[in-house]
Protein backbone atom coordinates (compact mmCIF):
# COMPACT_ATOMS: atom_id res chain seq x y z
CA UNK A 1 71.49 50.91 125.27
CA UNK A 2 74.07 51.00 122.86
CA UNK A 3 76.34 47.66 121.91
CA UNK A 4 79.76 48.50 122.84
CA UNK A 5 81.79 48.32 119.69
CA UNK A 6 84.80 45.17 119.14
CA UNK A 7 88.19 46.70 119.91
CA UNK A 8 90.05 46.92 116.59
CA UNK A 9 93.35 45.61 116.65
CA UNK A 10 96.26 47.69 113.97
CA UNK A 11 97.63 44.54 112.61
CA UNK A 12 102.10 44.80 112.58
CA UNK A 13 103.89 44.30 109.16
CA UNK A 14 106.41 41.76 109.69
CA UNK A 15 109.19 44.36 110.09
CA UNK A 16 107.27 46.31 112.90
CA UNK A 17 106.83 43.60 114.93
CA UNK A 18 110.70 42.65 114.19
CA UNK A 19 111.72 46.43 115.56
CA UNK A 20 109.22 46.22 118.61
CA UNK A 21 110.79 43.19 120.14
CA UNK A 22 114.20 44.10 119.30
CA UNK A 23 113.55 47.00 121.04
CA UNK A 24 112.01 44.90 123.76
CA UNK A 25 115.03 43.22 124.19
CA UNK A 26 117.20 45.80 124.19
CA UNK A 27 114.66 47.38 126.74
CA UNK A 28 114.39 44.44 128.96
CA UNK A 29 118.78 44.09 128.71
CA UNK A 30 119.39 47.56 130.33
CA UNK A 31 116.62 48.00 133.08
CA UNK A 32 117.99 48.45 136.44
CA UNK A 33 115.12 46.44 137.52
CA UNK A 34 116.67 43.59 136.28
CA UNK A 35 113.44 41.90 134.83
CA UNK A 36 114.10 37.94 133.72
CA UNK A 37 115.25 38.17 129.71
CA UNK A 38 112.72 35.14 127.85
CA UNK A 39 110.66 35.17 125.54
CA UNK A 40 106.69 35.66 127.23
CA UNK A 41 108.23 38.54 128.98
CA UNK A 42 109.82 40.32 126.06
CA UNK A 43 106.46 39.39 123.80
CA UNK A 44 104.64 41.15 126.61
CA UNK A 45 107.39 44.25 126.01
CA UNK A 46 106.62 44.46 122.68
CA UNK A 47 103.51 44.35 122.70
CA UNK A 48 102.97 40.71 120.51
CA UNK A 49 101.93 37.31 120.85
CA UNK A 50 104.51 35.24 122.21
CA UNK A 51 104.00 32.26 119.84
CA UNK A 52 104.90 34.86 116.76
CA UNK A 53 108.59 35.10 118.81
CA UNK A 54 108.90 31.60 119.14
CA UNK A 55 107.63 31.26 114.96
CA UNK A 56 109.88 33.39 113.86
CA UNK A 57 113.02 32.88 115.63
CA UNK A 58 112.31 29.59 117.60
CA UNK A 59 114.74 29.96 120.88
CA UNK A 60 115.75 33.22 122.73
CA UNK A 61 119.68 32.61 121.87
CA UNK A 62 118.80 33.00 118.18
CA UNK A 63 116.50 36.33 119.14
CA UNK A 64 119.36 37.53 120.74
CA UNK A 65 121.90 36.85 117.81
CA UNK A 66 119.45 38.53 115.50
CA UNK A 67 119.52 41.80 117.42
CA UNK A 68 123.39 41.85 117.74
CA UNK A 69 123.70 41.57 114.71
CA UNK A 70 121.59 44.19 113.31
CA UNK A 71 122.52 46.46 116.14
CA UNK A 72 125.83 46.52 114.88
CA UNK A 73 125.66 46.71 111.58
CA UNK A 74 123.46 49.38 111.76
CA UNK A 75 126.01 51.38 113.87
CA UNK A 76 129.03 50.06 112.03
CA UNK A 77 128.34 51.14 108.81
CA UNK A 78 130.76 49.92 106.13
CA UNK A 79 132.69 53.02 104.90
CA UNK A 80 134.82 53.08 101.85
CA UNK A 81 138.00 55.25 102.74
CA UNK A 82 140.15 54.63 99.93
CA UNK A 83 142.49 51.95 101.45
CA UNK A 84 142.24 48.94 103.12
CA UNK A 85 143.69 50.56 106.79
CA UNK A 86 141.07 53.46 106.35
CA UNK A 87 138.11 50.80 105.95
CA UNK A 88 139.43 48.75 109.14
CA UNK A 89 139.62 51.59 111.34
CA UNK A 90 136.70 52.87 110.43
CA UNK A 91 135.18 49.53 110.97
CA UNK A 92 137.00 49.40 114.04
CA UNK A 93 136.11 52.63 115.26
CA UNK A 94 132.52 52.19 115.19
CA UNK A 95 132.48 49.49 116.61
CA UNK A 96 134.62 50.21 119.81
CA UNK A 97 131.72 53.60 119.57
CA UNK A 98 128.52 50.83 119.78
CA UNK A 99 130.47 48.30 122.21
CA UNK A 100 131.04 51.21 124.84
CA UNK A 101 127.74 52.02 125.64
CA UNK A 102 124.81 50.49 127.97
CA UNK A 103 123.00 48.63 125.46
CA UNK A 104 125.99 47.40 123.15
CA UNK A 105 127.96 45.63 125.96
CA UNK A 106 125.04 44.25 127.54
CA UNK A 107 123.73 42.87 124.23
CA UNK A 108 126.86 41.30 123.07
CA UNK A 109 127.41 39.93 126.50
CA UNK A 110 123.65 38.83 126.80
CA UNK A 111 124.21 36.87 122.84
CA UNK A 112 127.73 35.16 124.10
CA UNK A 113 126.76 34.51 127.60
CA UNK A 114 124.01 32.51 126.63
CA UNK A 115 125.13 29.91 124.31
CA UNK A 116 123.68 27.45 124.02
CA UNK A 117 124.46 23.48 123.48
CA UNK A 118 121.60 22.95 121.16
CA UNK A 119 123.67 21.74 117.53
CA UNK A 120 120.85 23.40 116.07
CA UNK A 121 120.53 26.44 117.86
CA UNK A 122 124.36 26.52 117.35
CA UNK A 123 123.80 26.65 113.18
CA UNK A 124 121.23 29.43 113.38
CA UNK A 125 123.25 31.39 115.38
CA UNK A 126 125.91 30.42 113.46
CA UNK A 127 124.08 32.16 110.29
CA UNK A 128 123.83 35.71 112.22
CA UNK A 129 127.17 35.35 112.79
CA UNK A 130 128.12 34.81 109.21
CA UNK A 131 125.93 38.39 108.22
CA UNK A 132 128.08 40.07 111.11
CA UNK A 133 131.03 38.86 109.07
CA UNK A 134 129.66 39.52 105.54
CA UNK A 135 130.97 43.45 106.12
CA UNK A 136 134.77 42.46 106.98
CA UNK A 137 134.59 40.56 103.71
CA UNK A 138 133.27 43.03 101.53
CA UNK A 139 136.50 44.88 103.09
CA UNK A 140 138.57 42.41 102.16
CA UNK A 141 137.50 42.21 98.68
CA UNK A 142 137.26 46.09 97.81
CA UNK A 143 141.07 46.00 99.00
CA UNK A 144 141.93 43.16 96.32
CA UNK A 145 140.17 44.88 94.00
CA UNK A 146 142.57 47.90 94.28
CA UNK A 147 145.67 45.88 94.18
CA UNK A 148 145.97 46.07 98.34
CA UNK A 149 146.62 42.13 99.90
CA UNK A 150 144.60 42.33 103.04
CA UNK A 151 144.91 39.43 105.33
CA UNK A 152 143.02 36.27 105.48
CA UNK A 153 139.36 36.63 107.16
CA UNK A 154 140.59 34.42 110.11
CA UNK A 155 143.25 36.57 111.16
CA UNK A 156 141.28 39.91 111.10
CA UNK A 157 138.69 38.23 113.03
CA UNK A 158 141.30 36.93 115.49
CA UNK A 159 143.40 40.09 116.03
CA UNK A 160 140.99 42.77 115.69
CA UNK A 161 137.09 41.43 115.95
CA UNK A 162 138.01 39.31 119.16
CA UNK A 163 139.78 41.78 121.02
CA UNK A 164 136.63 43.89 121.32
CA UNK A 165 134.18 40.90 121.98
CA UNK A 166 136.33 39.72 124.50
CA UNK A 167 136.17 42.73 126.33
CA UNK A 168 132.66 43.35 126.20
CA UNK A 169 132.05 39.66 128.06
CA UNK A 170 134.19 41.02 131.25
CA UNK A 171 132.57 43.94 131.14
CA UNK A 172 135.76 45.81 130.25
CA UNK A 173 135.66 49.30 127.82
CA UNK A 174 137.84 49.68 125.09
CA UNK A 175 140.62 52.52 125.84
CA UNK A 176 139.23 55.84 125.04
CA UNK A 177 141.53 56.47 121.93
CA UNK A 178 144.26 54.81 119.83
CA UNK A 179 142.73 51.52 120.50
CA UNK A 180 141.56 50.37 117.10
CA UNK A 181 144.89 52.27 115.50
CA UNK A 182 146.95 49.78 118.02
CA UNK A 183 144.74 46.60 116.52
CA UNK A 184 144.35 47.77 112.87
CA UNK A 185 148.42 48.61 112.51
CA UNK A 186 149.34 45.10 114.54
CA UNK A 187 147.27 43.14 112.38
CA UNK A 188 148.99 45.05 108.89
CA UNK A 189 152.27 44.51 110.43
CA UNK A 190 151.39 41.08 111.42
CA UNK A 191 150.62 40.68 107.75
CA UNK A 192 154.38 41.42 106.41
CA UNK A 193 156.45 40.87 109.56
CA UNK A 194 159.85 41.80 107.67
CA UNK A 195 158.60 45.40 107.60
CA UNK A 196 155.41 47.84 107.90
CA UNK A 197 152.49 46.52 105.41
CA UNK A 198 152.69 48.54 102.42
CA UNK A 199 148.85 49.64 103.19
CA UNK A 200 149.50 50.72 107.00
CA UNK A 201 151.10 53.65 105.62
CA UNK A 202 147.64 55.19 103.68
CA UNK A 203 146.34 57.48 106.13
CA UNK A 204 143.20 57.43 107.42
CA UNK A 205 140.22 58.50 106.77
């Protein structure tokens, strides 16, 4: 009789384990079957030990921050039109794009739902947020650096991040067009109230 062979295993690089349980997550967010989001179930998803989750990202609010974050900025990438409007709508724009379907609202409603009271927890998360952010600065400094004065990072996150966020939590879509026009031009405006910011009036790209 012959020995039945060991099972080989394909060991996962790092970064395909990282894809399969964002995947998993993402999976596990939009099925109708509404399957319990934690961390054994989304290990099983993806096909991994559940203790490499809990190694790598140690709680499921700071999984969940991790694949926000990457979900957006890989479908809000950061475009250089020319002028400091162009970059913000086109920021903007892809955005409202990734936040208006299935598995952008649920995520970002899954990450803000969820947060937790956990200080710690809080500064992790706290770090994906900072990435998410990293893009709206690298606007704001390519616009200095062509003599444009965009506004502080605080008020573009107020006036035109928020907006979006906010909606996703109740579940409400951005309108279909001339939304991020209507936050992009408010913010400029809001920028030099005693007439239209000098940079609202580059068109866009």
């Amino acid at each position: 009789m012959t020995p039945k062979q060991p099972t080989t295993r394909i060991r996962k690089s790092p970064e395909q384990v990282r894809a399969a349980v964002h995947q998993a997550v993402v999976d596990l967010l939009c099925d109708p079957a509404g399957e319990d989001l934690n961390i054994p179930a989304i290990a099983q998803r993806a096909g991994v030990n559940h203790t490499s989750l809990y190694r790598r990202w140690g709680s499921l609010d700071t999984l969940l921050a991790d694949v926000v974050t990457t979900r957006l900025e890989r479908d809000s990438p950061l475009n250089d039109t020319g002028s400091l409007r162009g970059d913000l709508l086109a920021w903007a724009r892809a955005s409202v794009a990734s936040i208006r379907t299935p598995e952008g609202r649920a995520l970002v409603r899954a990450v803000i739902l969820s947060m937790p009271n956990n200080p710690q927890t809080q500064d992790e998360r706290a770090q994906h947020f900072r990435r998410r952010m990293h893009s709206i600065e690298q606007i704001r400094q390519r616009a200095t650096a062509r003599g444009e004065h965009p506004p502080p990072l605080e008020q573009i996150l107020d006036q035109l991040v928020a907006p979006f966020y906010l909606r996703a939590i109740f579940g409400i879509d951005p309108p279909t067009s001339g939304y991020p026009e209507l936050l992009v031009d408010r913010l400029l405006h809001d920028r030099h109230p005693g007439g239209p910011h000098p940079d609202a009036r580059q068109p866009a790209a």
